[in-house]
Protein backbone atom coordinates (compact mmCIF):
# COMPACT_ATOMS: atom_id res chain seq x y z
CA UNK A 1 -59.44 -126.35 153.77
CA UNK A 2 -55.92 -128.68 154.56
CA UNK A 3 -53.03 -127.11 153.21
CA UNK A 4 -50.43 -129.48 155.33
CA UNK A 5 -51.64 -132.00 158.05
CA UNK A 6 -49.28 -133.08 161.45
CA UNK A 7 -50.62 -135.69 163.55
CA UNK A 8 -48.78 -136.78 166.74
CA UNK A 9 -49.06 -140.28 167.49
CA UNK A 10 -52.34 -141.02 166.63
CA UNK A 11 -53.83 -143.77 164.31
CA UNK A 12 -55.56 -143.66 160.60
CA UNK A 13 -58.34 -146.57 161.26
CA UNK A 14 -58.02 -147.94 157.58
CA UNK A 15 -54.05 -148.17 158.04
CA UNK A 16 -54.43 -150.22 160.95
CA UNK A 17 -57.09 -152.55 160.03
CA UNK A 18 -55.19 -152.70 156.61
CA UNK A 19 -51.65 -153.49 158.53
CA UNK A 20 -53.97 -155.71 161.03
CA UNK A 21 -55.32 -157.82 157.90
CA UNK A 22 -51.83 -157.92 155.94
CA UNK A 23 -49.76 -159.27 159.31
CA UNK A 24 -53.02 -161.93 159.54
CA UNK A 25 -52.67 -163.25 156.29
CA UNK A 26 -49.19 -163.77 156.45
CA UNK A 27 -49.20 -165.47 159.77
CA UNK A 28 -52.04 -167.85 157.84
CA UNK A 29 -49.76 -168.49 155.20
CA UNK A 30 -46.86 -169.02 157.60
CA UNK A 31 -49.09 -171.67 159.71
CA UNK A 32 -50.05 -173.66 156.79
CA UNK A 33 -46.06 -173.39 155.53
CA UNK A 34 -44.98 -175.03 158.81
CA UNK A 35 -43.13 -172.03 159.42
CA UNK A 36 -44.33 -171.16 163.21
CA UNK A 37 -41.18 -168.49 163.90
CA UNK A 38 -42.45 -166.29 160.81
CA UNK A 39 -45.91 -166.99 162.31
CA UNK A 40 -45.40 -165.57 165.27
CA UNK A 41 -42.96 -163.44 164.18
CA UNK A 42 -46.15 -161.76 162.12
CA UNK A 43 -48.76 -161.53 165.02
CA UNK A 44 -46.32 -160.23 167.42
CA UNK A 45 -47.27 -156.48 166.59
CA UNK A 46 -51.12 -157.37 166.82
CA UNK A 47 -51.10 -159.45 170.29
CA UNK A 48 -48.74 -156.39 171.57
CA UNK A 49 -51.24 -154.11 170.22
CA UNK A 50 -54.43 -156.14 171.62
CA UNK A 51 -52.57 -155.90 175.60
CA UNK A 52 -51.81 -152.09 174.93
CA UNK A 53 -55.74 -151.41 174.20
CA UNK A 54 -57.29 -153.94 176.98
CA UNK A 55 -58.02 -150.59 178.80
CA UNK A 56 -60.40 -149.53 175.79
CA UNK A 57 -62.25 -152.88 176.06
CA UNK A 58 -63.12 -152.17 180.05
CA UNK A 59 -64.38 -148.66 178.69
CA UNK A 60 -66.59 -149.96 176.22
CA UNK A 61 -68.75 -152.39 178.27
CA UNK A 62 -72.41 -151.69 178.07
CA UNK A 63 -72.12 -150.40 181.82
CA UNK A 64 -68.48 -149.13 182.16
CA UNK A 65 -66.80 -149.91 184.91
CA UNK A 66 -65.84 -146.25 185.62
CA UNK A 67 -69.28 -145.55 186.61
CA UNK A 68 -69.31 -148.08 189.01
CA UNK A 69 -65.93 -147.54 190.88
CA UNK A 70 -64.45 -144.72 190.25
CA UNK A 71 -61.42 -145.74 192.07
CA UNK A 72 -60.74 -147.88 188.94
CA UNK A 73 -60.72 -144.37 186.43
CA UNK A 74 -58.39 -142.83 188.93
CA UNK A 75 -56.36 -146.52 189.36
CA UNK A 76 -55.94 -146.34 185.37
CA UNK A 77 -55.06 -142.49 184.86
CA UNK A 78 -52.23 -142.43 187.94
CA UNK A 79 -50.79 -145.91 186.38
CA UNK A 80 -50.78 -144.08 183.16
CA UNK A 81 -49.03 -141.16 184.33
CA UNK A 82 -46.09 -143.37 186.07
CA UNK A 83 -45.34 -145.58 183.04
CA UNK A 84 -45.37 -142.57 181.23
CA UNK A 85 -42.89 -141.02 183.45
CA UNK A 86 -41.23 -144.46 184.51
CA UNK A 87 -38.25 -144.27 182.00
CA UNK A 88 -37.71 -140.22 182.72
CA UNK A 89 -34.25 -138.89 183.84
CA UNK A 90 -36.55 -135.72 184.98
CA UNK A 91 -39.18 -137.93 187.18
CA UNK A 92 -39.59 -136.62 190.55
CA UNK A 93 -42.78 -136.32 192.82
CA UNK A 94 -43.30 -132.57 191.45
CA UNK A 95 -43.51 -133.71 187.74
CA UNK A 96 -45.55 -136.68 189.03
CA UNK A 97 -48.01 -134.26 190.48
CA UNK A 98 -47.59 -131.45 187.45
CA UNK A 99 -48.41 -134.52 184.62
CA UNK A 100 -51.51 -135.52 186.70
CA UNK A 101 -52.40 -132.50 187.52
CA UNK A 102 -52.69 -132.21 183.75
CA UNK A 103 -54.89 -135.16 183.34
CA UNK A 104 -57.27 -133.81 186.22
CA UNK A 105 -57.57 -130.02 185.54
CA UNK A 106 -57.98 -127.29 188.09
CA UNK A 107 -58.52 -128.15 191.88
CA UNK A 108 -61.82 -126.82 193.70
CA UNK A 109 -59.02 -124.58 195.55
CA UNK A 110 -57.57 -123.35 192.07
CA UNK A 111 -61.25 -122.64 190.87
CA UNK A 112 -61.62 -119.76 193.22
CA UNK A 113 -59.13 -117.89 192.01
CA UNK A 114 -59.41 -115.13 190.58
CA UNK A 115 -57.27 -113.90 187.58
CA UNK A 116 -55.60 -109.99 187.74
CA UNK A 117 -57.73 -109.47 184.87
CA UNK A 118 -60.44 -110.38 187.55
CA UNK A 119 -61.78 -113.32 185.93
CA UNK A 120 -62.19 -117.10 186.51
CA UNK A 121 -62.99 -120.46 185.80
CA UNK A 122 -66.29 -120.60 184.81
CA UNK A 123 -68.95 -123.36 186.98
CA UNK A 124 -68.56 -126.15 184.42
CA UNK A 125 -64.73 -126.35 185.22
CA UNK A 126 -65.65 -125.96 189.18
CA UNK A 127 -68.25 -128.75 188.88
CA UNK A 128 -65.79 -131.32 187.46
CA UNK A 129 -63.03 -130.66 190.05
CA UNK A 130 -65.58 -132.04 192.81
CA UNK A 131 -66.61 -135.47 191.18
CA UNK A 132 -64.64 -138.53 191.86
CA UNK A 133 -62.16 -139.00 190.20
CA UNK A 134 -61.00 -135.22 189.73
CA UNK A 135 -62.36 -134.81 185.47
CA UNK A 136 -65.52 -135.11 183.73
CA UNK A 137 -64.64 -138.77 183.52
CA UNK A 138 -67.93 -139.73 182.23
CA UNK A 139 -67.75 -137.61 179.00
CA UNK A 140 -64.17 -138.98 177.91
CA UNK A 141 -65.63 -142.73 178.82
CA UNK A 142 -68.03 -142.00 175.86
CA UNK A 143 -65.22 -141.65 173.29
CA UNK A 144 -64.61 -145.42 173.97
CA UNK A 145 -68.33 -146.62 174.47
CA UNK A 146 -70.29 -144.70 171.66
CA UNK A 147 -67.79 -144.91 169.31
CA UNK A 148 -67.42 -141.28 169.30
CA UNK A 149 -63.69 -141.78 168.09
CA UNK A 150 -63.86 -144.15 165.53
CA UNK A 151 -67.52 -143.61 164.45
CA UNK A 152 -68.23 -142.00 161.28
CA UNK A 153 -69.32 -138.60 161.66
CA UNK A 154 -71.50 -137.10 159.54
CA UNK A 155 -72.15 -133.10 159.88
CA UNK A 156 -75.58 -131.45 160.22
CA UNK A 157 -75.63 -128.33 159.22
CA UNK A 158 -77.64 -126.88 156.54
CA UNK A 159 -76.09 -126.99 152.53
CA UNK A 160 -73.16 -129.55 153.69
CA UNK A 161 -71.41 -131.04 150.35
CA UNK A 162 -69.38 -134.06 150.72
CA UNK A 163 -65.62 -133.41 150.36
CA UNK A 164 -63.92 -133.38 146.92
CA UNK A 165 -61.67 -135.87 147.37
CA UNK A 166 -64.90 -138.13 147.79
CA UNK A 167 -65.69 -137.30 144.24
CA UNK A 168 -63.51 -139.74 142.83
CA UNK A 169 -64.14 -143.37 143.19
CA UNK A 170 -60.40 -144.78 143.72
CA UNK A 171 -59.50 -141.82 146.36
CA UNK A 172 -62.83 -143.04 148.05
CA UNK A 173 -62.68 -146.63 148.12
CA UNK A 174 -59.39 -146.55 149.13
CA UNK A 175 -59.39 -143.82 151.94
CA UNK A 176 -56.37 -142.17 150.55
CA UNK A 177 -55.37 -138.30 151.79
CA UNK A 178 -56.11 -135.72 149.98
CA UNK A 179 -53.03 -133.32 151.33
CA UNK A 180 -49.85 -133.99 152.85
CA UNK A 181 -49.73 -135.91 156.05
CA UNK A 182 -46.83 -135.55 158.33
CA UNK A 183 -46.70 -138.44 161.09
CA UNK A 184 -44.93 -138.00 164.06
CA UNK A 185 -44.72 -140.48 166.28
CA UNK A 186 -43.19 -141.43 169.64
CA UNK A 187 -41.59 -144.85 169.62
CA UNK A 188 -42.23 -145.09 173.59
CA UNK A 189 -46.09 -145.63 173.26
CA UNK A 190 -47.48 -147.49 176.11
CA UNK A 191 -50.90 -147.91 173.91
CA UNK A 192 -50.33 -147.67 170.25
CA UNK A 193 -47.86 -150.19 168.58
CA UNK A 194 -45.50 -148.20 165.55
CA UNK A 195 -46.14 -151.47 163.84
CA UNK A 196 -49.52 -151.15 163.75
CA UNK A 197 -50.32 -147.58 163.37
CA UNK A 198 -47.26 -146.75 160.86
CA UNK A 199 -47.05 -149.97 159.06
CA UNK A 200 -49.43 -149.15 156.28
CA UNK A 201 -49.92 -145.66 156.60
CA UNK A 202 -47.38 -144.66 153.48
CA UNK A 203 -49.99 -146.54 151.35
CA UNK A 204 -52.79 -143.73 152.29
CA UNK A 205 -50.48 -141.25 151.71
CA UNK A 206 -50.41 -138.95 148.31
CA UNK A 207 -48.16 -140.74 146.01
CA UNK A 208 -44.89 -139.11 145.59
CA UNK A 209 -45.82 -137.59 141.99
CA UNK A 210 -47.47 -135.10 143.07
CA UNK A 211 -44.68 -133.09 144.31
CA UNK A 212 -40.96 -134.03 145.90
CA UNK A 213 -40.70 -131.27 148.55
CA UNK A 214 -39.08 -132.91 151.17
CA UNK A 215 -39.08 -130.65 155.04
CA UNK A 216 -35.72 -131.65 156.46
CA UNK A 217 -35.35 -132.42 160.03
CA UNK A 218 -32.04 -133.52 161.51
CA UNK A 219 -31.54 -137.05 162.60
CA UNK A 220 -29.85 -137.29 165.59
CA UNK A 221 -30.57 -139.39 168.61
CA UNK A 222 -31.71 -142.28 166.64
CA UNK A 223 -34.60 -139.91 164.85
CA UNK A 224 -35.83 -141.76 162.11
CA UNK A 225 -37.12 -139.41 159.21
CA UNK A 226 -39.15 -140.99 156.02
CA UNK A 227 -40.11 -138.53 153.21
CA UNK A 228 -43.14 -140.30 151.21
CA UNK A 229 -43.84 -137.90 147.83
CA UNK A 230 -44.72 -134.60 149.95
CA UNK A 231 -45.81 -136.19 153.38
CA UNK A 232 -43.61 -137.68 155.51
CA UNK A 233 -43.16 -139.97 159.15
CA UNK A 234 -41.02 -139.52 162.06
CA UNK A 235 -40.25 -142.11 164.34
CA UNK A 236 -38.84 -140.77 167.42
CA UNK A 237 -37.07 -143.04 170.22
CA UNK A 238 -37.21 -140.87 173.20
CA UNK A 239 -40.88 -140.14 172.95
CA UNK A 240 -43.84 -141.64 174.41
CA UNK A 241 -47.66 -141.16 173.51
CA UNK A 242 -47.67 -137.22 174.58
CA UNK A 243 -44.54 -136.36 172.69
CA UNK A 244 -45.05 -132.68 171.91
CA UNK A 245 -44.20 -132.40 176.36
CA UNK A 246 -40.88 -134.35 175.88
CA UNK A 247 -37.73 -132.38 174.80
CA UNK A 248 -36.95 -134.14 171.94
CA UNK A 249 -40.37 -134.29 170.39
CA UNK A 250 -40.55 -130.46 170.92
CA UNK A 251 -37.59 -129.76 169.47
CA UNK A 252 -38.55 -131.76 166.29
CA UNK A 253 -42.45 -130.53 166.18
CA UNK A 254 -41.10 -126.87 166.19
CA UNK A 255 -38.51 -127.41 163.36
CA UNK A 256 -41.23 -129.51 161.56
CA UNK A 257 -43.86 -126.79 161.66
CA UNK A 258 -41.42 -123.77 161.60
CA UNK A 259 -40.33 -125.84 157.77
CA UNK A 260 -43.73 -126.30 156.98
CA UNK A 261 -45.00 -122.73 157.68
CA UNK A 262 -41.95 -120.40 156.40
């Protein structure tokens, strides 16, 4: 059903544990070697990675705080929003209020609007704008707490094969892709480490034998570009975790898909 597959700074779970493991046993070895600097010099990635996801371990306490106090959800997502925006030639209060407004979703005001083609947010959407803070909060805590994200999920439906790639053994011990995988990834992260998330991730990719065609994307402005077989991995400096709303992350997403379409 995957012809080509672009993900936007997001992480492959087996890549990072793998990367996570690999950086572990070398800071062992390192420690027993007497050799603290390369020590620390391989745990930086996962202590920096540990800080950038302490606001994942508040969310998955048994009773989340963001039931408790919502002042804290609304704390988090505004603090969010101005590191995001911290480092931004464009940052002024009306982008401020435009990125949050983004996070939040249509006011009670905006939910009585009504459209020219006279219709309107429906009362699931107006229900959400009145709870505190603005958002269905609670549902997007559960991706954290249940393990909805990182869970495995297993469909339902009636007559549901397992996928082919699961039919042989190597591809399925080793969690390898099963179609191209183009990784594009915002070096400005405030909660995923490049290290981390990109580290290992050319080992899960299809080896380059199965085809060399390579989707060329200028690299100016420090772009990084990687061709691995026929995926590939971007690194892009002027990017943070929502790249595909910064200019330069556009810009490369619409050549990238614009290659991979036509």
């Amino acid at each position: 059903m995957v012809d080509e597959f672009v993900v936007l700074n997001s992480v492959y779970p087996l890549a990072a544990r793998h990367e996570v493991a690999n950086r572990l046993s070398k800071s062992r070895d390192a420690i027993l070697a007497g050799d603290f600097k390369q020590a620390w010099a391989s745990m930086q990635a996962v202590l920096s990675q540990l800080l950038m996801s302490n606001y994942i371990f508040m969310l998955c306490l048994r009773l989340p705080l963001a039931k408790w106090l919502p002042w804290l959800s609304a704390s988090l997502v505004k603090l969010c929003h101005e590191l995001a925006l911290r480092n931004s030639p464009q940052a002024t209060p009306t982008t401020y209020a435009n990125s949050l407004a983004m996070s939040y979703g249509p006011s009670p005001a905006e939910c009585n609007f009504r459209f020219p083609s006279n219709s309107s947010y429906g009362p699931t959407v107006a229900l959400r704008s009145k709870k505190n803070p603005q958002g269905d909060w609670d549902e997007r805590v559960r991706i954290y707490s249940e393990g909805l994200a990182l869970g495995d999920w297993r469909p339902s439906y009636p007559n549901h094969q397992s996928p082919l790639w699961l039919s042989t053994p190597e591809s399925a011990r080793k969690g390898t892709f099963s179609y191209p995988v183009h990784a594009v990834f915002g070096m400005q992260d405030i909660a995923l480490n490049p290290g981390i998330v990109l580290g290992s991730l050319e080992e899960f990719m299809l080896d380059a034998d199965h085809g060399m065609r390579k989707p060329q994307i200028e690299t100016g402005q420090g772009i990084e570009y990687q061709s691995v077989g026929r995926s590939s991995i971007t690194r892009l400096p002027l990017c943070g975790h929502w790249l595909m709303i910064d200019e330069q992350g556009k810009e490369v997403l619409e050549r990238l898909l614009r290659r991979l379409i036509g």
